[in-house]
C-alpha atoms as a PDB file:
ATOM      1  CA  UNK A   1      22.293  34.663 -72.476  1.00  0.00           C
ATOM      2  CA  UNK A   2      22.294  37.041 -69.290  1.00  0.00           C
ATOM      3  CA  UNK A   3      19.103  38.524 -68.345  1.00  0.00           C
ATOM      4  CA  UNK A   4      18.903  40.713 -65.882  1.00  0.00           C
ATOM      5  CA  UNK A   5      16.946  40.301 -62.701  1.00  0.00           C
ATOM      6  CA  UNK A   6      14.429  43.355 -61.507  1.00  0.00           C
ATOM      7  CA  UNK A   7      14.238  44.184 -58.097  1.00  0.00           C
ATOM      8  CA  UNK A   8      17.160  42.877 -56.905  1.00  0.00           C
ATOM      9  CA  UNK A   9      19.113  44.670 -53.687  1.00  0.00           C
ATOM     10  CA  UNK A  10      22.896  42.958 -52.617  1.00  0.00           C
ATOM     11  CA  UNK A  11      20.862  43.529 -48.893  1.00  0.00           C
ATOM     12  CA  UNK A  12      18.870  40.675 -49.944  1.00  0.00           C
ATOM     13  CA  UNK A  13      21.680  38.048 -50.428  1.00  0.00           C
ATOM     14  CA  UNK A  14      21.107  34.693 -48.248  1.00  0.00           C
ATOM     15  CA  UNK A  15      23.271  34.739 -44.993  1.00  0.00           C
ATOM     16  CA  UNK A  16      24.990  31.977 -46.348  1.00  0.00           C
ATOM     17  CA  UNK A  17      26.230  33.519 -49.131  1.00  0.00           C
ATOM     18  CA  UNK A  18      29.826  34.341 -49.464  1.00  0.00           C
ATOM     19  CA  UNK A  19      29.954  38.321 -50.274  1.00  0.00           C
ATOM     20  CA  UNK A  20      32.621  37.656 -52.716  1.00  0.00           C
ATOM     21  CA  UNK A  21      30.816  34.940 -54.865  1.00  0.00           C
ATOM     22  CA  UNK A  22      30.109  36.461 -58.041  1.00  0.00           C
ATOM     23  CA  UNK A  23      28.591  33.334 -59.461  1.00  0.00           C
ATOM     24  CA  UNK A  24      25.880  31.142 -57.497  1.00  0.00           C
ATOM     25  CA  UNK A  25      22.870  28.836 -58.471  1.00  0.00           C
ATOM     26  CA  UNK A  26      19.342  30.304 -58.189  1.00  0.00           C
ATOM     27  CA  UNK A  27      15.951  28.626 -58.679  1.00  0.00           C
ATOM     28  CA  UNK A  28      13.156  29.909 -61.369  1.00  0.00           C
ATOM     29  CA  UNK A  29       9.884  29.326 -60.304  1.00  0.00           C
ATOM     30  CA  UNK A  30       6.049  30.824 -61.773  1.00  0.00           C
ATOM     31  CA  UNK A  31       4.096  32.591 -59.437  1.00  0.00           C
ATOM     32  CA  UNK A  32       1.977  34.340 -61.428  1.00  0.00           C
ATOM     33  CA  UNK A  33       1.070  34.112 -65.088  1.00  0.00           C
ATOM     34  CA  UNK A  34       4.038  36.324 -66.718  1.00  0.00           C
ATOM     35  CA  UNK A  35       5.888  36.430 -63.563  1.00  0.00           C
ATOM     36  CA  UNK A  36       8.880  34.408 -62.708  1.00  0.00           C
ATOM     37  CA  UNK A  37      10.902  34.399 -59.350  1.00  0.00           C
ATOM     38  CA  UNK A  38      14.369  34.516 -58.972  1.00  0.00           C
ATOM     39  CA  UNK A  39      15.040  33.233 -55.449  1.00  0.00           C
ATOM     40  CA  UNK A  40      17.984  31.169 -53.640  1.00  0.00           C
ATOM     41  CA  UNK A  41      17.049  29.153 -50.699  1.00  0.00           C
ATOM     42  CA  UNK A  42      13.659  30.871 -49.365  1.00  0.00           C
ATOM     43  CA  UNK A  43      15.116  34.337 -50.229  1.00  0.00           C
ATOM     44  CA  UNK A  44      13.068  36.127 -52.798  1.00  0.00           C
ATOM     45  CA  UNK A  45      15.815  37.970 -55.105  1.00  0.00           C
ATOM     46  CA  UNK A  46      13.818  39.236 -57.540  1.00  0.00           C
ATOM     47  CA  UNK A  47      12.130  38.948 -60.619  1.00  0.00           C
ATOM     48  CA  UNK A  48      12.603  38.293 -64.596  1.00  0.00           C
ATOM     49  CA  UNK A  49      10.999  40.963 -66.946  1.00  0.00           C
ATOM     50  CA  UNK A  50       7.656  40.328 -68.394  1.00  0.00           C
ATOM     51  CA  UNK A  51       9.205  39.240 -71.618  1.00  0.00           C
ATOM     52  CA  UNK A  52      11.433  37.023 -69.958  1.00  0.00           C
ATOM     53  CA  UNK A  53       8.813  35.240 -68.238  1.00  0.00           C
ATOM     54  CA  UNK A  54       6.822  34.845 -70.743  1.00  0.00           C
ATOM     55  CA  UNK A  55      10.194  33.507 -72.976  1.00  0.00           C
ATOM     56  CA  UNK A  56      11.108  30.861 -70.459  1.00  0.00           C
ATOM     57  CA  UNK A  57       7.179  30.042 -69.110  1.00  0.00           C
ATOM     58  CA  UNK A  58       6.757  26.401 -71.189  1.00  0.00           C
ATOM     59  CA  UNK A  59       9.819  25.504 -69.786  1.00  0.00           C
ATOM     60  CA  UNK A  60       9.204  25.579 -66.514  1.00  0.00           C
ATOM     61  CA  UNK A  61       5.911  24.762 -66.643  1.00  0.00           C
ATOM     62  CA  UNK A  62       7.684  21.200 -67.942  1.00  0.00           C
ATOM     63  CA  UNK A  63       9.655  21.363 -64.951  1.00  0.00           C
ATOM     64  CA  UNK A  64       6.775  21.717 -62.313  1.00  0.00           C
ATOM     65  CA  UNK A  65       5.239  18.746 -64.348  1.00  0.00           C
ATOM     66  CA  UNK A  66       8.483  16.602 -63.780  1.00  0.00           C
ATOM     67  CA  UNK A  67       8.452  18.141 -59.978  1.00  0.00           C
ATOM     68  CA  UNK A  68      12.143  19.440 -60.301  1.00  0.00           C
ATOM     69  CA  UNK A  69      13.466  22.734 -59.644  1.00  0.00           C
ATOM     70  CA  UNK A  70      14.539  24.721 -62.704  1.00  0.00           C
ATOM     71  CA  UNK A  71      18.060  25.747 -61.539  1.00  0.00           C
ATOM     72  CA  UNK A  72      20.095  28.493 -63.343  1.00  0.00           C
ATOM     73  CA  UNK A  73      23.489  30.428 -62.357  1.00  0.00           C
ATOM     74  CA  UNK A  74      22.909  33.871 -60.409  1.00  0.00           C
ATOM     75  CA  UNK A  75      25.535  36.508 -61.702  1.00  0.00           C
ATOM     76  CA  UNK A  76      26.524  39.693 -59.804  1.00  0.00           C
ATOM     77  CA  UNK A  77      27.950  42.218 -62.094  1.00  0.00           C
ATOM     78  CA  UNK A  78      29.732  45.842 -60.350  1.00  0.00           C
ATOM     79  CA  UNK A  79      31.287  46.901 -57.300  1.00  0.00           C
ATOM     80  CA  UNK A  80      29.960  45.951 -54.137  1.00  0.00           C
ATOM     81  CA  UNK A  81      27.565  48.009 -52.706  1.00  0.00           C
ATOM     82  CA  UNK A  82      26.157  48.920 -56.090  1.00  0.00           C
ATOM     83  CA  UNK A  83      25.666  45.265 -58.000  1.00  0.00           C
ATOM     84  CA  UNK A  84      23.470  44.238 -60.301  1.00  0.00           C
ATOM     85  CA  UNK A  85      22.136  40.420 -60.862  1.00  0.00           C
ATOM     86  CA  UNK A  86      21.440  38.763 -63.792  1.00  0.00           C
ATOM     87  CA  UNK A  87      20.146  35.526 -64.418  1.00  0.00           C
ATOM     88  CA  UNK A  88      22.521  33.056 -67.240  1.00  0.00           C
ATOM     89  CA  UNK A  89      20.156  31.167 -69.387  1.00  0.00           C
ATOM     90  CA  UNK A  90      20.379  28.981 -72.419  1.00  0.00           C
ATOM     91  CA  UNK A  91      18.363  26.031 -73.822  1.00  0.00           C
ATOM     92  CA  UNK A  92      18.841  22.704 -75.434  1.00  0.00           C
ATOM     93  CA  UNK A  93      18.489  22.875 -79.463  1.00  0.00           C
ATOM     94  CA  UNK A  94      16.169  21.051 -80.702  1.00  0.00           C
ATOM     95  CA  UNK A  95      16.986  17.621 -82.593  1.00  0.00           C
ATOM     96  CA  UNK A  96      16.858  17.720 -86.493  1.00  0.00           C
END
């Protein structure tokens, strides 16, 4: 599932990222309740919707409990100058 990622500008793309990688890993983090960051390195990309957050919120709340970083794959979509991002996520089923 691609969700798309609010606020994001190509301007604020790490240094170190290649401008011709369409696919890249970003880290999900809660910063606020219903508010989830989207960010790559220290860079601050942008945010997933309200729904979103609140969607994926248990599961990284299980991840700050385990002290990892919940890692997804950042995907620019468009023409340079004029991309979008969005945010590839999918979870484990559940055992039967």
């Amino acid at each position: 599932m691609c969700v798309r990622v609010l606020g994001f500008s190509e301007t604020t793309l790490p240094d170190d990222a290649p401008r011709h990688a369409v696919r890249f890993p970003v880290v999900l983090a809660r910063v606020d309740p219903g508010l989830v960051r989207v960010s790559s390195g220290e860079v601050v990309l942008g945010y997933l919707s309200p729904s979103w957050s609140r969607t994926v919120d248990f599961d990284l709340w299980e991840c700050e409990q385990l002290g990892v970083a919940a890692v997804a794959r950042g995907v620019l979509s468009g023409p340079p100058g004029q991309r979008d991002m969005h945010v590839m996520l999918a979870w484990r089923r559940p055992r039967r």
